[in-house]
Every structure is written in structure tokens, then in C-alpha cells.
C-alpha atoms as a PDB file:
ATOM      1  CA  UNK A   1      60.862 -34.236   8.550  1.00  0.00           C
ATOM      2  CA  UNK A   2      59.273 -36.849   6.542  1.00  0.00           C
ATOM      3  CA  UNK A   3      55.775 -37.648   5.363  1.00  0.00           C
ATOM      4  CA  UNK A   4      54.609 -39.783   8.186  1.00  0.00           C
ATOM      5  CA  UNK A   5      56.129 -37.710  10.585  1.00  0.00           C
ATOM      6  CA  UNK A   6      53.858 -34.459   9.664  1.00  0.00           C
ATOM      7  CA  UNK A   7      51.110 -36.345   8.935  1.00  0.00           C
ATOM      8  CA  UNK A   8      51.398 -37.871  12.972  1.00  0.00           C
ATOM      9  CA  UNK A   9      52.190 -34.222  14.305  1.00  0.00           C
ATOM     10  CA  UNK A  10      49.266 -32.668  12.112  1.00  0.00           C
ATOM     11  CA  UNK A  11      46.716 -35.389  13.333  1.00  0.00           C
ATOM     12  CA  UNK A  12      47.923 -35.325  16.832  1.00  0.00           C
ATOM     13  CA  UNK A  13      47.778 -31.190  16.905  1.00  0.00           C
ATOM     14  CA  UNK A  14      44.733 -31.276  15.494  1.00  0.00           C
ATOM     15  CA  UNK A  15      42.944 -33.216  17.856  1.00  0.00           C
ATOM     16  CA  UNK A  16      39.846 -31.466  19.893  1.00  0.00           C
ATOM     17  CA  UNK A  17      41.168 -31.749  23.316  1.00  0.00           C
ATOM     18  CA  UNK A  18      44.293 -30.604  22.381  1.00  0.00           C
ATOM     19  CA  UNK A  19      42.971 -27.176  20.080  1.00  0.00           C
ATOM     20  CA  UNK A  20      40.951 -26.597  23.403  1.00  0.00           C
ATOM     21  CA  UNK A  21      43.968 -26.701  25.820  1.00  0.00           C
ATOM     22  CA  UNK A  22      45.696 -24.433  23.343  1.00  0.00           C
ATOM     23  CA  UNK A  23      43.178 -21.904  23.346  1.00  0.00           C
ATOM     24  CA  UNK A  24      43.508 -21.586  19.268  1.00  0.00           C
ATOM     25  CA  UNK A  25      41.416 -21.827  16.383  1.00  0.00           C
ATOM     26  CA  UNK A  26      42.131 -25.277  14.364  1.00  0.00           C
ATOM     27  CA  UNK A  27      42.530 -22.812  11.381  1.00  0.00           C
ATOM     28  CA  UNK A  28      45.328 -21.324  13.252  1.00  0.00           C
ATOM     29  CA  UNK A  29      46.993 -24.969  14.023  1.00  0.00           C
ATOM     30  CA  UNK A  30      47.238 -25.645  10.547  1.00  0.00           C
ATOM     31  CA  UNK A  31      48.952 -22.548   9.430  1.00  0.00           C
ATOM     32  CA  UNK A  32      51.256 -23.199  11.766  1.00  0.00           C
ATOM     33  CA  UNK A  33      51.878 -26.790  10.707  1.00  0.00           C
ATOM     34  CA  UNK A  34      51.709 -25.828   7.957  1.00  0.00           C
ATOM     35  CA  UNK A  35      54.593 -23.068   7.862  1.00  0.00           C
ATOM     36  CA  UNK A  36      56.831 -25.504  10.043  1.00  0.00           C
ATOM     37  CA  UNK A  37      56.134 -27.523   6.885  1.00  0.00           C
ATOM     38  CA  UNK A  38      57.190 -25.283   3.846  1.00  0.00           C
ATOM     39  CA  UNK A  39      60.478 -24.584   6.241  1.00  0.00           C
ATOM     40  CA  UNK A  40      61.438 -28.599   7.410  1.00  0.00           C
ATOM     41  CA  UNK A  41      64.357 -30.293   5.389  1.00  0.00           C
ATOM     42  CA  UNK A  42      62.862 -33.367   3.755  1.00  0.00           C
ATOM     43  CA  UNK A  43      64.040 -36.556   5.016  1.00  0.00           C
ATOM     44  CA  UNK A  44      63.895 -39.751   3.512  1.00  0.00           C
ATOM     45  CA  UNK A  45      64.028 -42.309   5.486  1.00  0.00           C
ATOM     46  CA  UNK A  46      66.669 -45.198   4.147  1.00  0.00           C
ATOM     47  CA  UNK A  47      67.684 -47.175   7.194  1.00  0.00           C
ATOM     48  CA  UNK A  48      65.024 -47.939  10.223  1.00  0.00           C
ATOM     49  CA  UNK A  49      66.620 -48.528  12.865  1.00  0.00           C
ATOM     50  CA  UNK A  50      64.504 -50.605  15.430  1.00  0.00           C
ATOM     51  CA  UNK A  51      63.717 -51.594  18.198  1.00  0.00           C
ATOM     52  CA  UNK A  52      65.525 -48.342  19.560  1.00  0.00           C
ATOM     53  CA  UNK A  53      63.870 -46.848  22.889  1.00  0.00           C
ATOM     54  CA  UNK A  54      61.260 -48.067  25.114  1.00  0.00           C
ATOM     55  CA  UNK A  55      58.351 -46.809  23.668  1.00  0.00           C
ATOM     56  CA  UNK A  56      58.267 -47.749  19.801  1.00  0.00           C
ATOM     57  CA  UNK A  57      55.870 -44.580  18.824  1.00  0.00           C
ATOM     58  CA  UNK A  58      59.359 -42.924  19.927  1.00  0.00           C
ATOM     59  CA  UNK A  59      61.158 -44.763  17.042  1.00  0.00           C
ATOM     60  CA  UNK A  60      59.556 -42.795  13.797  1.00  0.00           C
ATOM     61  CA  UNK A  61      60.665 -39.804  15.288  1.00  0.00           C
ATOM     62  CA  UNK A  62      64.661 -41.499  15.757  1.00  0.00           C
ATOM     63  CA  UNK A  63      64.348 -42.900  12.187  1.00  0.00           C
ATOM     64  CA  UNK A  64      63.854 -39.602  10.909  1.00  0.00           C
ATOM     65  CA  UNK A  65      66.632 -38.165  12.832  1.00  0.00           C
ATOM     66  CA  UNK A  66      69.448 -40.659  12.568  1.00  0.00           C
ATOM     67  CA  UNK A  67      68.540 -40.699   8.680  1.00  0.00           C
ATOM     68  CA  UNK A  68      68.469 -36.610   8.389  1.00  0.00           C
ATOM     69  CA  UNK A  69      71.671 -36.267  10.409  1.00  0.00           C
ATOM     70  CA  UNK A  70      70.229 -34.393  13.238  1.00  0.00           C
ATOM     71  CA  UNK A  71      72.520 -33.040  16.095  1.00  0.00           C
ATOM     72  CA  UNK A  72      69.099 -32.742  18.379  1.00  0.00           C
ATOM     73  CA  UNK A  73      65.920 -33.877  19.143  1.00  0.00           C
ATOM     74  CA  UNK A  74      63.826 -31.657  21.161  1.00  0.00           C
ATOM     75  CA  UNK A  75      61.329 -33.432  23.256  1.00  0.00           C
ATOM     76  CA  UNK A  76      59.629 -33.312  26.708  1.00  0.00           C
ATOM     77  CA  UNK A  77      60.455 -36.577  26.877  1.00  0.00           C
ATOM     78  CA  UNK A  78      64.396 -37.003  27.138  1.00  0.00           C
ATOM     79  CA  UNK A  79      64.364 -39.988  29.373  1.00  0.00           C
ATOM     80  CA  UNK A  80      62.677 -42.292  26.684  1.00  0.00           C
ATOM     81  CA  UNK A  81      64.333 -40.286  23.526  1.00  0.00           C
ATOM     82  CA  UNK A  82      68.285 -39.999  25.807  1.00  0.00           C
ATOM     83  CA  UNK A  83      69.440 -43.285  25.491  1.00  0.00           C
ATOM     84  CA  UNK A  84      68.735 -44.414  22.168  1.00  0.00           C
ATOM     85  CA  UNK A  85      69.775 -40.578  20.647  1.00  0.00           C
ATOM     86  CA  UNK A  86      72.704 -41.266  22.140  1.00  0.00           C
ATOM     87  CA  UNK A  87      74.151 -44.263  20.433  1.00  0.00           C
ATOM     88  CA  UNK A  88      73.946 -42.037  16.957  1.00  0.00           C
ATOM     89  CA  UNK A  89      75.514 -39.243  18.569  1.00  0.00           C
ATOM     90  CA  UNK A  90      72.153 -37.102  18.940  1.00  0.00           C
ATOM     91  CA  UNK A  91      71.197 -35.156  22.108  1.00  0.00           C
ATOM     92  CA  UNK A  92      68.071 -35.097  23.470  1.00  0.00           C
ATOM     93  CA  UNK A  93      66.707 -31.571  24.999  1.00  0.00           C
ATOM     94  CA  UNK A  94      63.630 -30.090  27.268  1.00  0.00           C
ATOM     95  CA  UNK A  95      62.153 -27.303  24.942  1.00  0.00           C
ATOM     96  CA  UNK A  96      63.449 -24.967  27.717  1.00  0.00           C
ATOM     97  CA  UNK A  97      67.284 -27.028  27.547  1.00  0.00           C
ATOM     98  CA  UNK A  98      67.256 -25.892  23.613  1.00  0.00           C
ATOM     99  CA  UNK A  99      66.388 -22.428  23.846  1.00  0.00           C
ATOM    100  CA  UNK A 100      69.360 -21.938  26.567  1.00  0.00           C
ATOM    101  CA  UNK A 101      71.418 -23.912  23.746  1.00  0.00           C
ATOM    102  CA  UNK A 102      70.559 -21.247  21.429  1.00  0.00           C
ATOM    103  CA  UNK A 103      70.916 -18.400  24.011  1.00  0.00           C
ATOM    104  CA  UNK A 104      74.253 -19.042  25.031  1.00  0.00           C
ATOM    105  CA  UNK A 105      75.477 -19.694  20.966  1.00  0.00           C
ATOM    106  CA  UNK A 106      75.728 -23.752  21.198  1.00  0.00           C
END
């Protein structure tokens, strides 16, 4: 993860809409961000490598992955993240795709 990255998922997780759909506390939100935080892998970001899908909010999250060497992005949206994941040998899973990954030891 890098800096911009958690900064976007804190701001976005944070918002009031979303803290009322998730039934939590915003105190609660935070420790969580902030625990996925203290266990990410720092990325730096040397190479950008854009324009790479259709939606360019879509291409800080690639950036970050091509640059960190990722095997997988986990999204809930594969169609826009597929392609473009792809061509740098990353797959692009459903939530629900990756935990079967994991359950089945791949």
C-alpha cells in the first residue's frame, strides 16, 4: 500500500453514508484502517503506468500493484481491474473468488 492509497481508502471508509450502511462506529472504521495499516507492505511507487483501465480512479490502485509485485487484486470490480491486471501478470478476484483461492491452498 502506499500513502495515497490509504489516505483514498480511509477518506472513502470514512464517509457518513458509508459508516451508516456498515452499521459501525467511525471509531471502529479507523481501528480497522488503521490495523490493515500497521500490517500493509509499503510500496513506493516508481513507475506509473497510465492510461491503464477504463476508469482512471482504477489506475492508483494498478500503480501500486504492478510497482509492489502483487499476484492479486481483490476487487468487486474485475471487469474494469481484469484487463489491465492482466498485461502485468496480476489476477483480478470477487472478494468471494479470493477466499475460495485461499480455501482450496492457491
Amino acid at each position: 500500500m502506499d500513502y495515497k492509497l490509504a489516505c483514498e481508502y480511509r477518506e472513502v471508509a470514512l464517509r457518513p453514508d458509508h459508516i451508516a450502511t456498515s452499521g459501525r462506529k467511525a471509531e471502529d472504521v479507523e481501528d480497522f484502517i488503521v490495523t490493515l495499516e500497521s500490517i500493509a507492505i509499503p510500496v513506493f511507487v516508481a513507475t506509473r503506468h497510465r492510461p491503464l483501465s477504463q476508469d482512471v480512479n482504477d489506475d492508483m490502485v494498478l500503480d501500486v500493484a504492478i510497482n509492489g509485485h502483487a499476484e492479486i487484486v481483490v476487487t468487486n470490480n474485475v471487469k474494469d481491474f481484469a484487463l489491465a491486471a492482466g498485461k502485468f501478470g496480476i489476477k483480478a478476484l470477487t472478494p468471494g473468488q479470493f477466499l475460495m483461492a485461499i480455501r482450496k491452498g492457491g
